[in-house]
N, C-alpha and C. Protein backbone atom coordinates (compact mmCIF):
# COMPACT_ATOMS: atom_id res chain seq x y z
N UNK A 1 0.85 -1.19 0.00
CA UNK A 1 0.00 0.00 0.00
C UNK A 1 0.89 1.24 0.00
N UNK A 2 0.66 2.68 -0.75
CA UNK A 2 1.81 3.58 -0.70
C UNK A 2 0.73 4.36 0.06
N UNK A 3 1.65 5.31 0.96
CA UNK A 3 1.24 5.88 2.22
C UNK A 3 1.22 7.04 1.34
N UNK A 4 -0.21 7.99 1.65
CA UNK A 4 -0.89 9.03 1.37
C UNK A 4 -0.70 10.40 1.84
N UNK A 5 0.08 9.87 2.52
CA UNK A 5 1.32 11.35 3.49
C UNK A 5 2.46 11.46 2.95
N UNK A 6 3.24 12.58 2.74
CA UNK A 6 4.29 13.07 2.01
C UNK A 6 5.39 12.40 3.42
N UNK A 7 6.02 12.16 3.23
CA UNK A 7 7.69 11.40 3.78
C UNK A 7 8.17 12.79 3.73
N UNK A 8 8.77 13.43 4.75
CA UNK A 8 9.78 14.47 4.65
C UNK A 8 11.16 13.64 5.37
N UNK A 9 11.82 14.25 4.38
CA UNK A 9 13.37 14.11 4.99
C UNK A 9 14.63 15.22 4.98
N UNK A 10 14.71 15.11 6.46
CA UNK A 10 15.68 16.06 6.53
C UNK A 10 17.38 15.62 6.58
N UNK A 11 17.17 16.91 6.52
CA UNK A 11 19.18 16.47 6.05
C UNK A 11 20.11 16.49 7.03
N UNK A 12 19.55 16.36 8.33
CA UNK A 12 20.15 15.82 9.43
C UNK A 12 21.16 17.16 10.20
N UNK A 13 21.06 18.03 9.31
CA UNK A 13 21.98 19.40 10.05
C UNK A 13 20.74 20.04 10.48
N UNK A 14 21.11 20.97 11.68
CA UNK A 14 20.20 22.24 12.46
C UNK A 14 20.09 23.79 11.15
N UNK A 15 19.76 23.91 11.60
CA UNK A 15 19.11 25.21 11.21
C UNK A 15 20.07 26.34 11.82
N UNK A 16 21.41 27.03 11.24
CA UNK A 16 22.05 27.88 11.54
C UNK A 16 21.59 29.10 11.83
N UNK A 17 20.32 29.84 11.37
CA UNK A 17 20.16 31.12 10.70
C UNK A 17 19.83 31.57 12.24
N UNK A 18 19.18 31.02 13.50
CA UNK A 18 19.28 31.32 14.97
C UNK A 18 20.32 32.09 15.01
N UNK A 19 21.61 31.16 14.88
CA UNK A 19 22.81 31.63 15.76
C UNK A 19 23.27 32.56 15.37
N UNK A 20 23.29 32.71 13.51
CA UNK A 20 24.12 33.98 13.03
C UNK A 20 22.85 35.09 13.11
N UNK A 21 21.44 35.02 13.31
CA UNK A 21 21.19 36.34 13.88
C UNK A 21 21.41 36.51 15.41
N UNK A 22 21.04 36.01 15.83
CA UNK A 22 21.53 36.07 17.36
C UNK A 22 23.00 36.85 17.74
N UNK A 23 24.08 36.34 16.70
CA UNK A 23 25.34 36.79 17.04
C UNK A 23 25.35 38.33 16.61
N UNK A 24 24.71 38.33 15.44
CA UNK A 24 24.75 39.28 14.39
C UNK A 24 24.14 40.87 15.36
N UNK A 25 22.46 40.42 15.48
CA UNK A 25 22.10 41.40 16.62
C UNK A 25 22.47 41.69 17.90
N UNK A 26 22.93 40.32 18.94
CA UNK A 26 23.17 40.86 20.04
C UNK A 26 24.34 41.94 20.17
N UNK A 27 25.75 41.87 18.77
CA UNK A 27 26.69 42.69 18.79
C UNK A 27 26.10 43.64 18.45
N UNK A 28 25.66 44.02 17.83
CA UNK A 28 24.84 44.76 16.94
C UNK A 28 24.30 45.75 17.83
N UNK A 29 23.61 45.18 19.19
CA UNK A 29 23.20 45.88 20.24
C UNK A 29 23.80 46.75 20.92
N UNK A 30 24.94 45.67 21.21
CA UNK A 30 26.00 45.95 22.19
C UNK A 30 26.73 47.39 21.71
N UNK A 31 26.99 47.17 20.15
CA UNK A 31 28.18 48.62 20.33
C UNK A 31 27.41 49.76 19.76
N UNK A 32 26.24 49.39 19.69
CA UNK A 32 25.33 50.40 19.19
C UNK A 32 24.96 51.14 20.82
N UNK A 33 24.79 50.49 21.56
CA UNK A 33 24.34 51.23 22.75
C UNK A 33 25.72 51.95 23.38
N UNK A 34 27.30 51.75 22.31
CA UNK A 34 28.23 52.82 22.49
C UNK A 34 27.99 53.74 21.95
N UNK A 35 27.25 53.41 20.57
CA UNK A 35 27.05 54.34 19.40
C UNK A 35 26.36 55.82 20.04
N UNK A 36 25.49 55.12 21.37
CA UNK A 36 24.09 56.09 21.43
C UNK A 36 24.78 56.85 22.32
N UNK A 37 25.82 56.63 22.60
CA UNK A 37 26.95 57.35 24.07
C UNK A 37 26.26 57.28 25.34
N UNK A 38 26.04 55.77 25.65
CA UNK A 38 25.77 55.11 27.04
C UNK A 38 27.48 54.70 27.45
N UNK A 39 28.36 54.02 26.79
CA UNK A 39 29.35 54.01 27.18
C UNK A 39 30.46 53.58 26.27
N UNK A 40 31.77 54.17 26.45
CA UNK A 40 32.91 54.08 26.04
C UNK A 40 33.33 52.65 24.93
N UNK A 41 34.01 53.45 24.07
CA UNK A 41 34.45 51.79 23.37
C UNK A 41 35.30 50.86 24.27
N UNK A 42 35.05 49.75 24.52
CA UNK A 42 35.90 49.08 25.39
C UNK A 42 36.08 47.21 24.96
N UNK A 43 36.71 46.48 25.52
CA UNK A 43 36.93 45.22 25.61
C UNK A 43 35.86 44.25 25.12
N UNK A 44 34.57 44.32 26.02
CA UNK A 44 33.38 43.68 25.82
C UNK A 44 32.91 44.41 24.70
N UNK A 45 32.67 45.08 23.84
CA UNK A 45 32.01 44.95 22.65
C UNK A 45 33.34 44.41 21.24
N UNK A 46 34.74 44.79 21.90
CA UNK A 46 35.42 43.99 21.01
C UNK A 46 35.65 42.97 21.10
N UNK A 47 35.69 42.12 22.67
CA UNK A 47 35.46 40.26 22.06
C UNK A 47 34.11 39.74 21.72
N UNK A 48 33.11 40.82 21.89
CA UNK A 48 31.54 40.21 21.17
C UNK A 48 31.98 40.34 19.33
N UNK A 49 32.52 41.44 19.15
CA UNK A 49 32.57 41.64 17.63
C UNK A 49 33.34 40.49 17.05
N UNK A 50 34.51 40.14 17.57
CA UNK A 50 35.56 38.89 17.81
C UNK A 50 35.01 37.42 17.15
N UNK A 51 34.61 37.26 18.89
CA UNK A 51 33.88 35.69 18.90
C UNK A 51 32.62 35.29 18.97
N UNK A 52 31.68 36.53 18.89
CA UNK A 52 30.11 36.34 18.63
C UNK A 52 29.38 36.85 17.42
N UNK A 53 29.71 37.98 16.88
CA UNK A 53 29.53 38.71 15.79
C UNK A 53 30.25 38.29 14.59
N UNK A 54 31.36 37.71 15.19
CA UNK A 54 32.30 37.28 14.00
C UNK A 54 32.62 35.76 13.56
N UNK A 55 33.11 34.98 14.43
CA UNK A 55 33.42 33.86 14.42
C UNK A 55 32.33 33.22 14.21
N UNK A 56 31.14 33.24 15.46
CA UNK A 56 30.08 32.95 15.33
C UNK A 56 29.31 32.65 14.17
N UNK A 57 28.71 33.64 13.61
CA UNK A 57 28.33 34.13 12.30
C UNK A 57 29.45 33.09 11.23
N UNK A 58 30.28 33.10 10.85
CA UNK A 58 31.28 32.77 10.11
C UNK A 58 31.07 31.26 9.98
N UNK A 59 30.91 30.85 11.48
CA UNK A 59 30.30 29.03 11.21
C UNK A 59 29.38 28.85 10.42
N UNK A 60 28.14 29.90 11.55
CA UNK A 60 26.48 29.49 10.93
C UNK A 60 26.63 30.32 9.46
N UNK A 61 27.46 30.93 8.95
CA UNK A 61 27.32 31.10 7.48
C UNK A 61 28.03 29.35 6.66
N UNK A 62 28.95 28.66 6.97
CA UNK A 62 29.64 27.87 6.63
C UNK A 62 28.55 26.54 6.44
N UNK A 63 27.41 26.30 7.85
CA UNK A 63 26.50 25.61 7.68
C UNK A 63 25.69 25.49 6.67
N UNK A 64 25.50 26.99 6.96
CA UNK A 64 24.31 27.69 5.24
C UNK A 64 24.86 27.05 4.24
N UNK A 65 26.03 26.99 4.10
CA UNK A 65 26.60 26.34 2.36
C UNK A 65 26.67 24.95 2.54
N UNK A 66 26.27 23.67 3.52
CA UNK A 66 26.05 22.65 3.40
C UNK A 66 24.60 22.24 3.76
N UNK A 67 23.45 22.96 3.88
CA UNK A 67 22.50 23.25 3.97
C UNK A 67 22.24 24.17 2.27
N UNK A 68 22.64 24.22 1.64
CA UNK A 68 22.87 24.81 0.06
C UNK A 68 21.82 25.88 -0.11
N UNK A 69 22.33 27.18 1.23
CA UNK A 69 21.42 28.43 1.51
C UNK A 69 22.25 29.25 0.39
N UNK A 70 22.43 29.85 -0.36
CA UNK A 70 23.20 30.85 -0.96
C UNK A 70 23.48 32.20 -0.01
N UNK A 71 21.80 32.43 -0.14
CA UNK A 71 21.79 33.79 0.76
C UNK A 71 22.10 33.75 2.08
N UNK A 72 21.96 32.35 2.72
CA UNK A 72 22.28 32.49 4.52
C UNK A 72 24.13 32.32 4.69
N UNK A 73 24.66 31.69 3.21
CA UNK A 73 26.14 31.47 3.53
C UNK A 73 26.85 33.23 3.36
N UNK A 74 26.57 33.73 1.94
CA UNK A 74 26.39 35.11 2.12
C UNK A 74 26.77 36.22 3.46
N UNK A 75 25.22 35.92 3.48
CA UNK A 75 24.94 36.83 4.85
C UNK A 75 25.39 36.79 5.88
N UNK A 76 25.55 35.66 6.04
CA UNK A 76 26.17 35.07 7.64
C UNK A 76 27.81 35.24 7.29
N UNK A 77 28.47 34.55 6.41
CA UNK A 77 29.89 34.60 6.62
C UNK A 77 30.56 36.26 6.23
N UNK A 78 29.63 36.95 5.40
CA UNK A 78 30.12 38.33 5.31
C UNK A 78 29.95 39.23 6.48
N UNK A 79 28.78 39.23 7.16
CA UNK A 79 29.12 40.09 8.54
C UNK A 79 29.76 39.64 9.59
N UNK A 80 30.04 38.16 9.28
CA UNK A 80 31.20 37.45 10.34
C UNK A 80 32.65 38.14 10.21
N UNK A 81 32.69 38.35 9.00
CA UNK A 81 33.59 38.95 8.72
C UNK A 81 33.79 40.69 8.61
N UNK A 82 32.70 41.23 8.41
CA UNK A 82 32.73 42.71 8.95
C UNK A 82 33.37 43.21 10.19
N UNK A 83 32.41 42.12 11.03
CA UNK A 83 32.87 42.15 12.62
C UNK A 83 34.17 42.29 12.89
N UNK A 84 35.02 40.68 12.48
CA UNK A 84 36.24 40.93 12.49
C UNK A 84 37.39 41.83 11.83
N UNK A 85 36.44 42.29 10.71
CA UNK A 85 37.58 43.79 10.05
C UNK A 85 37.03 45.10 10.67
N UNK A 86 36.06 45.08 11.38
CA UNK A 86 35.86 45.99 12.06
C UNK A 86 36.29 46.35 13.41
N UNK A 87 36.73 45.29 14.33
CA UNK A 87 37.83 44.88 15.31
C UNK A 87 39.18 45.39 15.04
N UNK A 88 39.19 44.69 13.49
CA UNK A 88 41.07 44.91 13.09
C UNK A 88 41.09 46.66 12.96
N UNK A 89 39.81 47.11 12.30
CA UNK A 89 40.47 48.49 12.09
C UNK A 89 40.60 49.30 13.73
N UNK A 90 40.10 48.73 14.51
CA UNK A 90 40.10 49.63 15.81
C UNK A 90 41.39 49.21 16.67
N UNK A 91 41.53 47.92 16.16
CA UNK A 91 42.58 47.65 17.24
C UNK A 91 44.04 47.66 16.31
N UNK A 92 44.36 47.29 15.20
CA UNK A 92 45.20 46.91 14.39
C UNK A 92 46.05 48.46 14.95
N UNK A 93 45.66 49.72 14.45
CA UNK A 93 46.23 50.83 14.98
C UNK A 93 47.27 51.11 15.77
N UNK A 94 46.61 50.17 16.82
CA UNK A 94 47.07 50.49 18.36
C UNK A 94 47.80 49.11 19.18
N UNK A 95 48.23 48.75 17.97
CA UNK A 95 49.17 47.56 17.84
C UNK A 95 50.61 48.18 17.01
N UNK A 96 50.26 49.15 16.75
CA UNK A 96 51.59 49.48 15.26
C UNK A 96 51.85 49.01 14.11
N UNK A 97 50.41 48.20 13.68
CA UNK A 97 49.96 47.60 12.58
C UNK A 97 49.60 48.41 11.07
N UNK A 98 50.01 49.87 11.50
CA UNK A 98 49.11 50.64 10.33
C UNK A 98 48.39 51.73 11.04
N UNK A 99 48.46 52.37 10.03
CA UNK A 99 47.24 54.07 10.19
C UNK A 99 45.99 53.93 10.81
N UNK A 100 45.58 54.40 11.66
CA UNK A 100 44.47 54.22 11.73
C UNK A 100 43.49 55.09 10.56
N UNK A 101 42.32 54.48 10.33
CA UNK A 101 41.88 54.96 9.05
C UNK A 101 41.04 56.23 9.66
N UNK A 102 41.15 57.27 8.57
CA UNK A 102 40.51 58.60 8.39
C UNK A 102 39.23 58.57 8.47
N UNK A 103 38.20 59.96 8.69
CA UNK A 103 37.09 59.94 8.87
C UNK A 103 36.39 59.33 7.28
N UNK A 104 37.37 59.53 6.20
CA UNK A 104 37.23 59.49 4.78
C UNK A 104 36.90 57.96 4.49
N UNK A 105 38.07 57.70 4.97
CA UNK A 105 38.61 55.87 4.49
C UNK A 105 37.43 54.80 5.68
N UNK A 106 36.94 55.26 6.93
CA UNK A 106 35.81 55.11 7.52
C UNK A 106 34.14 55.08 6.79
N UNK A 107 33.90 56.04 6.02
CA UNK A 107 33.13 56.61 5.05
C UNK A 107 33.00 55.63 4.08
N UNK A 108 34.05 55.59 3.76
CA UNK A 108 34.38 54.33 1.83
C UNK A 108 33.81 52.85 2.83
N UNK A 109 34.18 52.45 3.86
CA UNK A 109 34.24 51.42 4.48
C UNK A 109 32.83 51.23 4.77
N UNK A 110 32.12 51.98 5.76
CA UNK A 110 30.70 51.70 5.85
C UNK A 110 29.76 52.00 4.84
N UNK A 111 30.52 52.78 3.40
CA UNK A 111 29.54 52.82 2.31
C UNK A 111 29.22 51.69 1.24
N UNK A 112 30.19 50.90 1.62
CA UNK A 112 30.50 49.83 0.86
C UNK A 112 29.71 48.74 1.17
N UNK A 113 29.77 48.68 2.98
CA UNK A 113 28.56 47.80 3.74
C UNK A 113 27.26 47.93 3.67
N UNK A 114 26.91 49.42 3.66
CA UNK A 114 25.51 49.75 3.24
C UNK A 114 25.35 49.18 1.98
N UNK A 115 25.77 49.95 0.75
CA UNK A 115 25.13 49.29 -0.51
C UNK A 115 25.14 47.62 -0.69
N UNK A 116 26.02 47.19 0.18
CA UNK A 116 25.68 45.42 -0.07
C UNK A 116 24.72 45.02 0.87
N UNK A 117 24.54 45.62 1.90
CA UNK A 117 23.45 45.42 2.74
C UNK A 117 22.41 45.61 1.50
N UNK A 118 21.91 46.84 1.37
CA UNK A 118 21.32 47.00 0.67
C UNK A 118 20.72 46.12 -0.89
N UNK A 119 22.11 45.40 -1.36
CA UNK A 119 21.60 44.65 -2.17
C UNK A 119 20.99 43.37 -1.62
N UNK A 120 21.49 43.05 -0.79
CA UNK A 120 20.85 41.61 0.15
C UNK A 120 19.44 42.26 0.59
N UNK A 121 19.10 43.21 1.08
CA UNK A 121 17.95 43.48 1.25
C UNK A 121 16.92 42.65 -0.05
N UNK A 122 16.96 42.89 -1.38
CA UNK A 122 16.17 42.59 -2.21
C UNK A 122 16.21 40.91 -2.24
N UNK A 123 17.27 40.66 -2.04
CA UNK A 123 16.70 39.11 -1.75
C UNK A 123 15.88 38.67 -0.70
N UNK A 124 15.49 39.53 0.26
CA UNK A 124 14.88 39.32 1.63
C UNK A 124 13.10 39.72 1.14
N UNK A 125 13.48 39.90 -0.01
CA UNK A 125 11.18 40.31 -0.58
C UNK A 125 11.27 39.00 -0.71
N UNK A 126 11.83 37.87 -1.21
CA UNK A 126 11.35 36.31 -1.13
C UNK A 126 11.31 35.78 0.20
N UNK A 127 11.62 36.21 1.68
CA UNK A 127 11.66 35.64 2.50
C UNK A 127 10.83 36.00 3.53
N UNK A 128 10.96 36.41 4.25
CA UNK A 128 10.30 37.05 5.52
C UNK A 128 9.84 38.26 5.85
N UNK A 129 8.90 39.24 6.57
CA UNK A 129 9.02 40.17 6.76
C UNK A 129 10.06 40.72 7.51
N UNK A 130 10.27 39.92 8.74
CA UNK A 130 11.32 40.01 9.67
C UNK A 130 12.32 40.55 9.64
N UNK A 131 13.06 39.77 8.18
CA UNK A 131 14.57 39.76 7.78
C UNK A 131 14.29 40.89 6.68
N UNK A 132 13.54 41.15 5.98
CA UNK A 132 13.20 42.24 5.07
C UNK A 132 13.28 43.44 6.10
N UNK A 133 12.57 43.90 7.09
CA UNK A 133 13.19 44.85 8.18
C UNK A 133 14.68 44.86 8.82
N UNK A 134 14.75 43.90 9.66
CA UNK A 134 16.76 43.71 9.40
C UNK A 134 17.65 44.32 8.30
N UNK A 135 17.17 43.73 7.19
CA UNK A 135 18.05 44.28 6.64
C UNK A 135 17.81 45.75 5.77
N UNK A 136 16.68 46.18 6.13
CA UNK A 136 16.25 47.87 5.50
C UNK A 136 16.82 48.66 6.64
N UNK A 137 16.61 48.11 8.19
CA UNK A 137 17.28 48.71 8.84
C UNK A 137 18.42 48.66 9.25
N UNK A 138 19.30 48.02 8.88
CA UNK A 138 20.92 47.79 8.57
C UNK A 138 21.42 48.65 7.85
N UNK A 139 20.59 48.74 6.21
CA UNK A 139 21.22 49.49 5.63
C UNK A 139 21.37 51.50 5.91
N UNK A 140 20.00 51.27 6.33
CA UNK A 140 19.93 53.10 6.96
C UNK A 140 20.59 52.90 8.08
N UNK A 141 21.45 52.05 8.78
CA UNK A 141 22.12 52.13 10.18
C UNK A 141 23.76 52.45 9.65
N UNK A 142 24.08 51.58 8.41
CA UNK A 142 25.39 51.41 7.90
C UNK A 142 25.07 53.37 6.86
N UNK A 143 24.21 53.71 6.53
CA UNK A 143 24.22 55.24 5.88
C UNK A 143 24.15 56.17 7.07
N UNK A 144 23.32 56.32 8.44
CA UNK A 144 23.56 57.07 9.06
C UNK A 144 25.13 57.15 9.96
N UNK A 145 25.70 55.74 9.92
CA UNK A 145 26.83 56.16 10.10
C UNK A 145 27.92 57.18 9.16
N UNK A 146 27.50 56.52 8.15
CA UNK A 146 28.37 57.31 7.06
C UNK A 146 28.56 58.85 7.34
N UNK A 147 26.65 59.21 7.32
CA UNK A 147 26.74 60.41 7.26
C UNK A 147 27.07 61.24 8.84
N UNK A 148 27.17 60.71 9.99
CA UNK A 148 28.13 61.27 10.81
C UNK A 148 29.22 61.08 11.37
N UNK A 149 29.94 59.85 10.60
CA UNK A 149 31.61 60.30 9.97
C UNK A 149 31.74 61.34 8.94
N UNK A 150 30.94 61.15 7.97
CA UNK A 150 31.13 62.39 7.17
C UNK A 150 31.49 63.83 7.32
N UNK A 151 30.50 64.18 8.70
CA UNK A 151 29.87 65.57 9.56
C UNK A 151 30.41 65.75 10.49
N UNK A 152 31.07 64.67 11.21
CA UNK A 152 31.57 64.63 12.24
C UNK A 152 30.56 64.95 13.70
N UNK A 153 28.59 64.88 13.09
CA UNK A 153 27.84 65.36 13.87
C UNK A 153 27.56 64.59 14.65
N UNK A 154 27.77 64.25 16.05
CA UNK A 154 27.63 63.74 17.05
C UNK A 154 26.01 62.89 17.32
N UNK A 155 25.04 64.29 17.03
CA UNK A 155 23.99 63.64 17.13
C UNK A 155 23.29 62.88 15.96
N UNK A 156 24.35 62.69 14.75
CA UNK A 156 23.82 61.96 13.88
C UNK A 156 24.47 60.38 14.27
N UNK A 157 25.51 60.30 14.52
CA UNK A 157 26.18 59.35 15.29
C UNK A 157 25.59 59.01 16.70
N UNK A 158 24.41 59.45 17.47
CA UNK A 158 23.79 58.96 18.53
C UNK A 158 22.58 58.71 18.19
N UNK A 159 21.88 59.25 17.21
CA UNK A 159 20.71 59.07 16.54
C UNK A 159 20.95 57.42 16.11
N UNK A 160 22.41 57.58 15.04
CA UNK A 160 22.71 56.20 14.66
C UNK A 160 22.81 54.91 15.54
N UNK A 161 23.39 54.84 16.94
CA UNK A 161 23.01 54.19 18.00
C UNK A 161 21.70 53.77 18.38
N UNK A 162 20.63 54.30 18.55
CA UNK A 162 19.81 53.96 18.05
C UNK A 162 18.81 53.69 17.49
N UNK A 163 18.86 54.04 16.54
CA UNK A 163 18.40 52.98 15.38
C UNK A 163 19.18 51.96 15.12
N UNK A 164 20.53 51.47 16.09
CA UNK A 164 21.08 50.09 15.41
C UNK A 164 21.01 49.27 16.76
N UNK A 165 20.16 49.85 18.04
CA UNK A 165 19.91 49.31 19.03
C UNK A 165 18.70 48.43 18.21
N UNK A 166 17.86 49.68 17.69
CA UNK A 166 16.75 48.94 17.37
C UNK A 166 16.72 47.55 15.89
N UNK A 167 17.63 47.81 15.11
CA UNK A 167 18.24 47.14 13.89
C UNK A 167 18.72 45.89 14.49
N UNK A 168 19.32 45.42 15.98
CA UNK A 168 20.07 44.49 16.45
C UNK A 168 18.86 43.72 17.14
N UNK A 169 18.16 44.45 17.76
CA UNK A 169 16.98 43.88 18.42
C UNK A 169 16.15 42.73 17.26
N UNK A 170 15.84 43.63 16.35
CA UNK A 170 15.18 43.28 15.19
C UNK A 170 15.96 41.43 14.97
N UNK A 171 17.10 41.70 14.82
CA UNK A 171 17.71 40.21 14.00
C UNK A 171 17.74 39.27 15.54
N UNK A 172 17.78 39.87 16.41
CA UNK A 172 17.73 38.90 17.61
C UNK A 172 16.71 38.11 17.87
N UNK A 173 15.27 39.05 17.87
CA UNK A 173 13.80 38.64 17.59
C UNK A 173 13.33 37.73 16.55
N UNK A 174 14.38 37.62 15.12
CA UNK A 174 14.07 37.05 14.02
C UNK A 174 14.58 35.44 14.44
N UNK A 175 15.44 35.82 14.85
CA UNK A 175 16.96 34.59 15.27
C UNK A 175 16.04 33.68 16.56
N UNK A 176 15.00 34.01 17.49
CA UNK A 176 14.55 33.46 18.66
C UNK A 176 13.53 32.74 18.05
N UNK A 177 12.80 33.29 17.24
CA UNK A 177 11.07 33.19 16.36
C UNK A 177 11.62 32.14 15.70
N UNK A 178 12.83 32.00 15.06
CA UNK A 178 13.50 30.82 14.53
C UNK A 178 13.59 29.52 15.65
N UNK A 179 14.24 29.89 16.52
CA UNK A 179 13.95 28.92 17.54
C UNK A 179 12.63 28.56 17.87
N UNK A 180 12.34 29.28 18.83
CA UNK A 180 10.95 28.60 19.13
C UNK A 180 9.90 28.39 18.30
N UNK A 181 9.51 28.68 16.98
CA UNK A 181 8.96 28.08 16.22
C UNK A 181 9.05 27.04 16.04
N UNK A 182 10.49 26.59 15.74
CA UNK A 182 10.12 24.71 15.09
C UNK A 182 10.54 24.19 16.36
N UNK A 183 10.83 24.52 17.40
CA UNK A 183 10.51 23.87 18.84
C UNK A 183 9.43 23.61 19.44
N UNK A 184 8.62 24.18 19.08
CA UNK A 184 6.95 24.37 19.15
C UNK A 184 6.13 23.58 17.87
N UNK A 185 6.71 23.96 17.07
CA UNK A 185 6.42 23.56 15.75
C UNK A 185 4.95 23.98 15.33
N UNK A 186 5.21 25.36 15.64
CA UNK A 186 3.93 26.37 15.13
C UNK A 186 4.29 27.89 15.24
N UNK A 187 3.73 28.52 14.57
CA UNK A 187 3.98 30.23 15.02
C UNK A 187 3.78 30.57 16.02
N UNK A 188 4.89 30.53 17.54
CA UNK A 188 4.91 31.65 18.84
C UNK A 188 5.21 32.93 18.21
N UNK A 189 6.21 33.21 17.39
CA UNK A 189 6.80 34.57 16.97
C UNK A 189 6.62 34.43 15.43
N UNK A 190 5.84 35.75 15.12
CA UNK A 190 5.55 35.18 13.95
C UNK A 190 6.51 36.32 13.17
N UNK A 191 6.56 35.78 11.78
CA UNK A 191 8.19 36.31 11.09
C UNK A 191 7.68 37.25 9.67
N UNK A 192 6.22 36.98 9.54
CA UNK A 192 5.69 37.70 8.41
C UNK A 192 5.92 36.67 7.05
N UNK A 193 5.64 35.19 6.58
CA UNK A 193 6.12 34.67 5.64
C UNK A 193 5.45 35.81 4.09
N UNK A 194 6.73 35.59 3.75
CA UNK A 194 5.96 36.22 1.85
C UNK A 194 5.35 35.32 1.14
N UNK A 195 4.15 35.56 0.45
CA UNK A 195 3.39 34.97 -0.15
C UNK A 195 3.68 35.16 -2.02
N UNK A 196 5.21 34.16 -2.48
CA UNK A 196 5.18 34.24 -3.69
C UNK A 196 4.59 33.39 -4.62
C-alpha cells in the first residue's frame, strides 16, 4: 500500500540562521548602545565583535553552504567577517599595525557595507518580513553612520546608535522566532512569511 502522506526528509543538520542572527544582533546591540553614548568603546564589545559577531556568524554562514542556503552562507559569513575587520580596524592601529583609518577611508568602508546590505535586502522580498526589516534597517544604520563620519555630527552618530539598538533587536527577535517556532512547531513569533 503507498502511504498518502508526504515522507519528509531532513538532512540531518540544524538550522544555523538562529545563531548567526543572534550573534549578528546581540553585537549589533552591544556597540550600538556605544554608538548612542551610554558608554565608552571598550573590551566587551570587542570580544563580542571577535567571537560572537564574527566567528560565530562565520560558522552558521559555513553551515548555510552545506545546507545549500546561498543567501544564509552570504549573509552570515560576510558580517562574520565585517565584525572581524571591524575589530582589526580599531585595534590593528594600536598595535603598530598601520594608520588608523581617516574619517574618509571610515566613510568608503561603511559605504560599501551599506550598498551590499542594501543589495541583500532585495533578496529578503522572497523571505520574511522580519529579515526584510533587518536588513532595510541595517542598511539606513550602515548610511547614518556614514553620514556622521562624514559631519563629524555627534547627534547623527547617537541618533545612529539607536536605530542600530533597534536594527540588532530586530535580527535577535528574528533569530529566537526561529527557535521557538520549530521547537513548538507552530507560530509563537511570527516572522511575516511572503506569499510568492
Amino acid at each position: 500500500m503507498i502511504p498518502t502522506t508526504p515522507v519528509t526528509v531532513k538532512d540531518g543538520i540544524a538550522n544555523p540562521a538562529p545563531l548567526g542572527l543572534c550573534a549578528f544582533g546581540m553585537t549589533t546591540v552591544l556597540l550600538n548602545i556605544h554608538n548612542a553614548g551610554f558608554f565608552e568603546m571598550n573590551t566587551m564589545i570587542l570580544a563580542m565583535g571577535i567571537f560572537y559577531g564574527g566567528l560565530a556568524q562565520v560558522i552558521a554562514g559555513v553551515i548555510e553552504a552545506k545546507k545549500n542556503n546561498t543567501f544564509g552562507l552570504t549573509a552570515f559569513t560576510s558580517y562574520g567577517f565585517f565584525w572581524l575587520s571591524l575589530v582589526g580596524l580599531l585595534v590593528m592601529p594600536k598595535l603598530g599595525w598601520g594608520a588608523a583609518p581617516s574619517e574618509g577611508a571610515m566613510c568608503a568602508y561603511l559605504s560599501i557595507w551599506g550598498v551590499f546590505t542594501l543589495l541583500l535586502f532585495f533578496g529578503t522580498l522572497k523571505l520574511n518580513r522580519a529579515l526584510q526589516f533587518v536588513f532595510a534597517s541595517l542598511t539606513i544604520l550602515f548610511f547614518l553612520l556614514v553620514a556622521g563620519d562624514a559631519t563629524g555630527n555627534s547627534d547623527i552618530k547617537h541618533l545612529a546608535g539607536y536605530e542600530g539598538i533597534i536594527c540588532g533587536a530586530s535580527a535577535i527577535y528574528t533569530g529566537i522566532a526561529n527557535v521557538l517556532n520549530e521547537i513548538y512547531g507552530k507560530v509563537v513569533m511570527p516572522v511575516g512569511p511572503v506569499n510568492v
